[in-house]
Structure formats: C-alpha cells, structure tokens
PDB file of N, CA and C in Angstrom:
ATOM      1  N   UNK A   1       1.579 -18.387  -4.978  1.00  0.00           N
ATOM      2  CA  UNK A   1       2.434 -17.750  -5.972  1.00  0.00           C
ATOM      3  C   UNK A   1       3.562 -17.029  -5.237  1.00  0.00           C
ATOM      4  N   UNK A   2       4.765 -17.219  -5.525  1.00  0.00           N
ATOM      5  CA  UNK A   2       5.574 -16.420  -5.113  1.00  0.00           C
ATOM      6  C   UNK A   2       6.071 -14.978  -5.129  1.00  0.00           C
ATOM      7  N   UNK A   3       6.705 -14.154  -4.439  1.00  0.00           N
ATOM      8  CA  UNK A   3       6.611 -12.981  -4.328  1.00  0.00           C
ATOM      9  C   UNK A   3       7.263 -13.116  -6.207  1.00  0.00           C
ATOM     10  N   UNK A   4       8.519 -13.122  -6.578  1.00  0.00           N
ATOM     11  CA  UNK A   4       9.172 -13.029  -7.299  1.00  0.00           C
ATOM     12  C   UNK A   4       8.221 -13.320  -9.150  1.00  0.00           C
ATOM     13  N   UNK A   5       7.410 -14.128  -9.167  1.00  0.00           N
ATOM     14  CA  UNK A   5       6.573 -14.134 -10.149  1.00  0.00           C
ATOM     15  C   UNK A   5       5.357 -12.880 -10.093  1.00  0.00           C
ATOM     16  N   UNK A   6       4.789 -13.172  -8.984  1.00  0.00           N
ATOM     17  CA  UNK A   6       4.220 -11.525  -9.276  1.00  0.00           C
ATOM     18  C   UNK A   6       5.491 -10.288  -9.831  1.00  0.00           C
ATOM     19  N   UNK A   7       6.125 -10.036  -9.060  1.00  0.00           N
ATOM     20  CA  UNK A   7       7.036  -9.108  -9.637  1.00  0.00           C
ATOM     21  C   UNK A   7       7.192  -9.072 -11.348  1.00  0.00           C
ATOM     22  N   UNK A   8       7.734 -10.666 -11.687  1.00  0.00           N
ATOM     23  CA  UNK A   8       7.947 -10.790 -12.939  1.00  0.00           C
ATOM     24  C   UNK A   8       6.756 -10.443 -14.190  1.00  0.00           C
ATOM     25  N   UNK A   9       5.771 -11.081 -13.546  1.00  0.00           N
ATOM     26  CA  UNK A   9       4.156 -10.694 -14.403  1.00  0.00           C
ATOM     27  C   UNK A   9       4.100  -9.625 -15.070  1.00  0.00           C
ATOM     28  N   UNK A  10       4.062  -8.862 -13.516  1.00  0.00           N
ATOM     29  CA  UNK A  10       3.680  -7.210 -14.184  1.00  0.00           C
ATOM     30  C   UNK A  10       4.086  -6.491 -12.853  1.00  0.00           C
ATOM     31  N   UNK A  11       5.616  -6.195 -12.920  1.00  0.00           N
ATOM     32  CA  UNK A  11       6.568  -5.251 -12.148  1.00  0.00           C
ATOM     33  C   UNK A  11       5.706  -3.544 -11.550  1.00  0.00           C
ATOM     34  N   UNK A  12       4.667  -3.456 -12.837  1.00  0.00           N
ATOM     35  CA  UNK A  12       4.454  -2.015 -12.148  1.00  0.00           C
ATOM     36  C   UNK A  12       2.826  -2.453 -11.642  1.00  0.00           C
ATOM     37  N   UNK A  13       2.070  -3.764 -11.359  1.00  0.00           N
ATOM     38  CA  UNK A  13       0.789  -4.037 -10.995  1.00  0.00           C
ATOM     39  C   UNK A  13       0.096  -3.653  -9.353  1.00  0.00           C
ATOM     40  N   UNK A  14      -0.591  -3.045  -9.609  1.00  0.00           N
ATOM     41  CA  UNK A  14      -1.238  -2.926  -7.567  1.00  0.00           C
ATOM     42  C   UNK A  14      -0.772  -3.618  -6.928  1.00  0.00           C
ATOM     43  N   UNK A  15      -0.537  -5.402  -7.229  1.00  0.00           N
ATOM     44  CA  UNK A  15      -0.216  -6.155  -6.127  1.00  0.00           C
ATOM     45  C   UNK A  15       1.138  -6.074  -5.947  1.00  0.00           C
ATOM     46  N   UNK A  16       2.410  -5.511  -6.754  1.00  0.00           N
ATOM     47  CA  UNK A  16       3.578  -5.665  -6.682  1.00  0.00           C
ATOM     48  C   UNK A  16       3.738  -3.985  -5.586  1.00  0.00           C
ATOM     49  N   UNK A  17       2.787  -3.031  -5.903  1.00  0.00           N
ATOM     50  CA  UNK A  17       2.726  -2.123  -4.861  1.00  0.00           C
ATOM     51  C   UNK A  17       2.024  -2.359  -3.452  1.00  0.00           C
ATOM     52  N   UNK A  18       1.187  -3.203  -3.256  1.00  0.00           N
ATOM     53  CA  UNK A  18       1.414  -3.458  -1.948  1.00  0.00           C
ATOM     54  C   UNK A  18       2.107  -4.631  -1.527  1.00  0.00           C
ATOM     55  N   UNK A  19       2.379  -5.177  -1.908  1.00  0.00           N
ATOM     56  CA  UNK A  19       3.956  -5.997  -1.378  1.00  0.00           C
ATOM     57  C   UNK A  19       5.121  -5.381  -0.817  1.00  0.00           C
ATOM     58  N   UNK A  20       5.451  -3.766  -1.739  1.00  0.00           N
ATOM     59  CA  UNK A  20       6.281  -3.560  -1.424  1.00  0.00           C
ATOM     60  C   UNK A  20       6.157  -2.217  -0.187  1.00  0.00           C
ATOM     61  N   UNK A  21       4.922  -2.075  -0.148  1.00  0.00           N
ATOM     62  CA  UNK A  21       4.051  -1.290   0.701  1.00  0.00           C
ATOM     63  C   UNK A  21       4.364  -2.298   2.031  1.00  0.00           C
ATOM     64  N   UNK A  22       4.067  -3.280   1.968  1.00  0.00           N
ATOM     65  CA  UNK A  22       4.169  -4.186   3.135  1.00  0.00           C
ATOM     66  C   UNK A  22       5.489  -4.430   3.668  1.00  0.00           C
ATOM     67  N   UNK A  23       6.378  -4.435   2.790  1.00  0.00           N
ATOM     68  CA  UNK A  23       7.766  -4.568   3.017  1.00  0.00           C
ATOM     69  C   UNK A  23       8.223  -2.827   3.755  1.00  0.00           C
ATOM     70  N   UNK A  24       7.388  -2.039   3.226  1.00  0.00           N
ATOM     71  CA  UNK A  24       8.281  -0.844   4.042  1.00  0.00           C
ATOM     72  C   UNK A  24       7.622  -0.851   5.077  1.00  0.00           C
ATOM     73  N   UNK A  25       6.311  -1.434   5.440  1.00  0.00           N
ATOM     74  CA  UNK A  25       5.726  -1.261   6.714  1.00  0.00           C
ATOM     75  C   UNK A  25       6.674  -2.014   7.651  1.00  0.00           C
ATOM     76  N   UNK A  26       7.327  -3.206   7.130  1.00  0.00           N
ATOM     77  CA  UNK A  26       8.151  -4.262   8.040  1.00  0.00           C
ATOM     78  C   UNK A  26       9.415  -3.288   8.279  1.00  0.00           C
ATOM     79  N   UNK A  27       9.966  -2.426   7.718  1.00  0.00           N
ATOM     80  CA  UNK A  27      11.043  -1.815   7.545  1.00  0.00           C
ATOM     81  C   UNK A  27      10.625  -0.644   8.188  1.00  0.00           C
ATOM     82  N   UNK A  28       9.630  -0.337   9.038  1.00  0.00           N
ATOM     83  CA  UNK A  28       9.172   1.073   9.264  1.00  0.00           C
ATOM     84  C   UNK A  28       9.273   2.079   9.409  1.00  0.00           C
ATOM     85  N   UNK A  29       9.350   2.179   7.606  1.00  0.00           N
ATOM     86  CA  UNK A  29       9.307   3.301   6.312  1.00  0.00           C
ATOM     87  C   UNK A  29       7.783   3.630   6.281  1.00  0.00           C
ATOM     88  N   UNK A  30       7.577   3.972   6.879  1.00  0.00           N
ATOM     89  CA  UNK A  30       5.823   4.729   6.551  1.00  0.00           C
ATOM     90  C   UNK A  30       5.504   5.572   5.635  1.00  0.00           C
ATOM     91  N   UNK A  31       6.395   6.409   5.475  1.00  0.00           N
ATOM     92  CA  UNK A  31       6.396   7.522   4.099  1.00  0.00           C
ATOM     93  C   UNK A  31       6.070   6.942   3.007  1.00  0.00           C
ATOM     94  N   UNK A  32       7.251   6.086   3.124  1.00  0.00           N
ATOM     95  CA  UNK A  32       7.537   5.250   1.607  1.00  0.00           C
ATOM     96  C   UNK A  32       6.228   4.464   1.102  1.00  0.00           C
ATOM     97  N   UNK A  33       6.247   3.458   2.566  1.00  0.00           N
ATOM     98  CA  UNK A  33       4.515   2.306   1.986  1.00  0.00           C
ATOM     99  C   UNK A  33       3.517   3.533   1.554  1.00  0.00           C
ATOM    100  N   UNK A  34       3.226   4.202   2.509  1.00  0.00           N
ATOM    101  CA  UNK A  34       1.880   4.866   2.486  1.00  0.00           C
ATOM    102  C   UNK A  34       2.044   5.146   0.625  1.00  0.00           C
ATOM    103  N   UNK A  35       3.775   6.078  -0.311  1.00  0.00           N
ATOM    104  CA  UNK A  35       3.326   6.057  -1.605  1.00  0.00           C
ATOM    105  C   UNK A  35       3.079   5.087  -2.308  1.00  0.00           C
ATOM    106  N   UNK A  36       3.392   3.530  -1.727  1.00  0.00           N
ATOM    107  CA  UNK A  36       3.267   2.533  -2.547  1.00  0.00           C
ATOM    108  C   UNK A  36       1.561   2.442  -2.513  1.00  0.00           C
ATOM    109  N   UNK A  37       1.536   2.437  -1.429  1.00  0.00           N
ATOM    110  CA  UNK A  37      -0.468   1.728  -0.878  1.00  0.00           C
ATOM    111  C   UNK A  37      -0.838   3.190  -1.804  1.00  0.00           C
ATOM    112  N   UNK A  38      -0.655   4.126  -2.156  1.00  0.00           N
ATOM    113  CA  UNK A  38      -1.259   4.997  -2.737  1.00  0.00           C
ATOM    114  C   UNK A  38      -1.720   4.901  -4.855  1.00  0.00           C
ATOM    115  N   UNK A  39      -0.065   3.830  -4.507  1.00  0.00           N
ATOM    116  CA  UNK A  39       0.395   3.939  -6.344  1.00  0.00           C
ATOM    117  C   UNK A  39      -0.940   2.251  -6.391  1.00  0.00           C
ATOM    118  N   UNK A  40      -0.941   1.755  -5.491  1.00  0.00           N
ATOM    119  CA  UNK A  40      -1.724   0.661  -5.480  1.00  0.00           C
ATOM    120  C   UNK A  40      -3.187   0.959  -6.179  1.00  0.00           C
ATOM    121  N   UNK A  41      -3.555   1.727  -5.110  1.00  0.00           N
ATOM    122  CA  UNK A  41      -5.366   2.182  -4.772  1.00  0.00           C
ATOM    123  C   UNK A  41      -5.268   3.379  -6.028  1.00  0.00           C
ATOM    124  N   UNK A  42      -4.358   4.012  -6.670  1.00  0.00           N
ATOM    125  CA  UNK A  42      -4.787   4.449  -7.953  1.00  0.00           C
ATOM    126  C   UNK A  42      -5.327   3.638  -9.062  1.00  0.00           C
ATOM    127  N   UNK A  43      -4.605   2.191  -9.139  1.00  0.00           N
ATOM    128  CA  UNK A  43      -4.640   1.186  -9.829  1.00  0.00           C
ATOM    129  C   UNK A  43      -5.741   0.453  -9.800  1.00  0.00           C
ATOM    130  N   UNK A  44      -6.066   0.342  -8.534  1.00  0.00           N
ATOM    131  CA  UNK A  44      -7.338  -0.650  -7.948  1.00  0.00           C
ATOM    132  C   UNK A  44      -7.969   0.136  -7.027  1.00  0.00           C
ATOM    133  N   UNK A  45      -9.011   0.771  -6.844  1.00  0.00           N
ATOM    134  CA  UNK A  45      -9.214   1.841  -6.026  1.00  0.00           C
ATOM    135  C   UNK A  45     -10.789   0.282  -5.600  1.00  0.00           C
ATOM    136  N   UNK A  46     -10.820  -0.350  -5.662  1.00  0.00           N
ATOM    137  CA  UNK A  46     -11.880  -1.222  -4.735  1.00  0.00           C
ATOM    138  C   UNK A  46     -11.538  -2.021  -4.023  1.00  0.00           C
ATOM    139  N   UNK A  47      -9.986  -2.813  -4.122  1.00  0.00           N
ATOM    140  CA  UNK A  47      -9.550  -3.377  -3.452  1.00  0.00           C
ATOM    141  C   UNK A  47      -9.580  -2.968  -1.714  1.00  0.00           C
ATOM    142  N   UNK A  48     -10.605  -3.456  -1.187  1.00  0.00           N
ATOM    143  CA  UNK A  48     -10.306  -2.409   0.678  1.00  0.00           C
ATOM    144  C   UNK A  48      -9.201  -2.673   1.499  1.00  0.00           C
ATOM    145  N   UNK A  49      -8.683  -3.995   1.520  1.00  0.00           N
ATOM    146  CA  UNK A  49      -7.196  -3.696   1.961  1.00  0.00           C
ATOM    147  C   UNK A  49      -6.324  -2.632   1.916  1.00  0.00           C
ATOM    148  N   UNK A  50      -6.140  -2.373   0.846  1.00  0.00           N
ATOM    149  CA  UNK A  50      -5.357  -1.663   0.249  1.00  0.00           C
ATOM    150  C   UNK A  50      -5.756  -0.330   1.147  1.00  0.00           C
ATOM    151  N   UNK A  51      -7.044   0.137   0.823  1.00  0.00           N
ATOM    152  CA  UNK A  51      -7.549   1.697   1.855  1.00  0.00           C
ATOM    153  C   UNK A  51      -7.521   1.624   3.596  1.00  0.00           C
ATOM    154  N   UNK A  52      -7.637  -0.121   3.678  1.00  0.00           N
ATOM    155  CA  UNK A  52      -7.404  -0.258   5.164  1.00  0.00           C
ATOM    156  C   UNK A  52      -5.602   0.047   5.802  1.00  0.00           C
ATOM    157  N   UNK A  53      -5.089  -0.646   4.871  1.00  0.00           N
ATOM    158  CA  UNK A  53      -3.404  -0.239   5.248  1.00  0.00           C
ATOM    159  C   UNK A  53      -2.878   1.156   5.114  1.00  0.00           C
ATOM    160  N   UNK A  54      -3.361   1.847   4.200  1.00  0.00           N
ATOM    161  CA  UNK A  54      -3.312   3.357   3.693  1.00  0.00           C
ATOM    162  C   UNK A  54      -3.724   3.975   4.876  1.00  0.00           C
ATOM    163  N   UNK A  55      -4.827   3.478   5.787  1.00  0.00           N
ATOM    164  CA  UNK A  55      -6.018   4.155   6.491  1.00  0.00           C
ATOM    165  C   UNK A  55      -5.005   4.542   7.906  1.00  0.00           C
ATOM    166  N   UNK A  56      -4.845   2.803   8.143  1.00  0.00           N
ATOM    167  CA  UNK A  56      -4.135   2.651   9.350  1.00  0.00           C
ATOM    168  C   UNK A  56      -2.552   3.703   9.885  1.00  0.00           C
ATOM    169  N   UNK A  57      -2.099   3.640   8.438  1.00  0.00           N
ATOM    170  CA  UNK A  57      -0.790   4.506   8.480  1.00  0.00           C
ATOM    171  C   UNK A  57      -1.318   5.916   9.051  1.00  0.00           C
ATOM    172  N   UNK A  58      -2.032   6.216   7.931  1.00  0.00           N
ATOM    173  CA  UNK A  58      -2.246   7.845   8.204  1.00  0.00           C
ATOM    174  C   UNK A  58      -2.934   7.723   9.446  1.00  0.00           C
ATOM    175  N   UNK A  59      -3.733   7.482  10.126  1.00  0.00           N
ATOM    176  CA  UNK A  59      -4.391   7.240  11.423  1.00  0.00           C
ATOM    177  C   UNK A  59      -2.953   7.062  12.874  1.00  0.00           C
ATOM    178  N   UNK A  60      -1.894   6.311  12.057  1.00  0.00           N
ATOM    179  CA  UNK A  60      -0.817   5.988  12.996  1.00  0.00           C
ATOM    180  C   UNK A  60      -0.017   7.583  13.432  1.00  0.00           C
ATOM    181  N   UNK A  61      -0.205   8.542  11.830  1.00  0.00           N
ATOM    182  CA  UNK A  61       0.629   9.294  11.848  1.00  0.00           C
ATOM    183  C   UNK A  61      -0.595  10.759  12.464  1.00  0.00           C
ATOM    184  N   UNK A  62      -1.373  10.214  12.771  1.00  0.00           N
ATOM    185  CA  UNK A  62      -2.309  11.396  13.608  1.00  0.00           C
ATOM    186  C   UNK A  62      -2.951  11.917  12.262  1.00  0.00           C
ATOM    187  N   UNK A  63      -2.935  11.853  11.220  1.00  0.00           N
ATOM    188  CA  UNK A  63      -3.355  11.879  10.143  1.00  0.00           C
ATOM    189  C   UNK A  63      -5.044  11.408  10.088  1.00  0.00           C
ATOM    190  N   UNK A  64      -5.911  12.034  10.938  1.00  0.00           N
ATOM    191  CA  UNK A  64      -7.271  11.273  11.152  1.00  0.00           C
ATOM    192  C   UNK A  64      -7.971  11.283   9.995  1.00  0.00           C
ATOM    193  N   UNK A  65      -8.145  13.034   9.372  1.00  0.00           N
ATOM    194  CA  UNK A  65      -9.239  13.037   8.180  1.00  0.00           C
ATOM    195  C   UNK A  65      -8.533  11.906   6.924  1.00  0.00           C
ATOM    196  N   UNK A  66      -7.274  12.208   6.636  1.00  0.00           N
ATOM    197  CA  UNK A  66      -7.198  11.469   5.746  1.00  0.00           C
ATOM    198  C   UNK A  66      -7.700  10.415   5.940  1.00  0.00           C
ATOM    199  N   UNK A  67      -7.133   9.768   6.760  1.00  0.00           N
ATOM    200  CA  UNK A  67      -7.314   8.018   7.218  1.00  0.00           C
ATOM    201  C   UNK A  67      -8.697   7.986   7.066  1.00  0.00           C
ATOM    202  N   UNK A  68      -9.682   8.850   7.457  1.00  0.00           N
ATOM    203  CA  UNK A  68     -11.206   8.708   7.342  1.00  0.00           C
ATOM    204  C   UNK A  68     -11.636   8.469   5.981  1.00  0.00           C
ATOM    205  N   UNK A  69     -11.031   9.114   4.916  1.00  0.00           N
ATOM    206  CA  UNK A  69     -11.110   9.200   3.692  1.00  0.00           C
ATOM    207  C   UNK A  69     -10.454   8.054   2.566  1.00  0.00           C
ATOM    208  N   UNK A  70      -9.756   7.459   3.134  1.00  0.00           N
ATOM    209  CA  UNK A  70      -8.997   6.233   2.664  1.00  0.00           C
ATOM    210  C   UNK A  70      -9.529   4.991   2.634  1.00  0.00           C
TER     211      UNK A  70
END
C-alpha cells in the first residue's frame, strides 16, 4: 500500500503517525517523531514498534526511565 493511500484512508490513524514519526526520524527531528510515535501509541498502545521507536529516541536522548517505560 502506498504511503499516500494510507494518508488518504484515515489522515489522523496511528499508522499515518508513525510514518510521519519515521519521516522526522530521517529528518533528525527527534522532538517532533517522538510527538508523532506518542500521538500513535495513544491510538494503539499494543502495537510494540511503535514503544520500541518511542523507546529508542528517548534512550538516544539520555532519557533512560522514560525509554524504560515506553
């Protein structure tokens, strides 16, 4: 499926937030993904990707407990 049909589906869905979570990681915007991976895992809080990329950031940013908690 292409990026652009997810978008179209459902513009405000978990997966259109970590896409664009992924896109600021490529752009490294960490602030930014970490609120997307956040607006994600509100949405879908079982998905573990989602807490693994969240995890990794905050872990990147010395951010340990969080990252433990993610």
């Amino acid at each position: 499926m292409s990026y652009l049909k997810v978008f179209l589906a459902d513009p405000n869905s978990y997966r259109v937030h970590q896409l664009i979570g992924d896109t600021f990681v490529a752009r490294r915007e960490d602030e930014r993904a970490m609120e997307e991976y956040r607006a994600a895992i509100a949405q879908k809080p079982a998905v573990p990707n989602l807490h693994y990329s969240l995890g990794h950031l905050l872990w990147k940013k010395l951010k340990v407990d969080e990252a433990r908690e993610s």
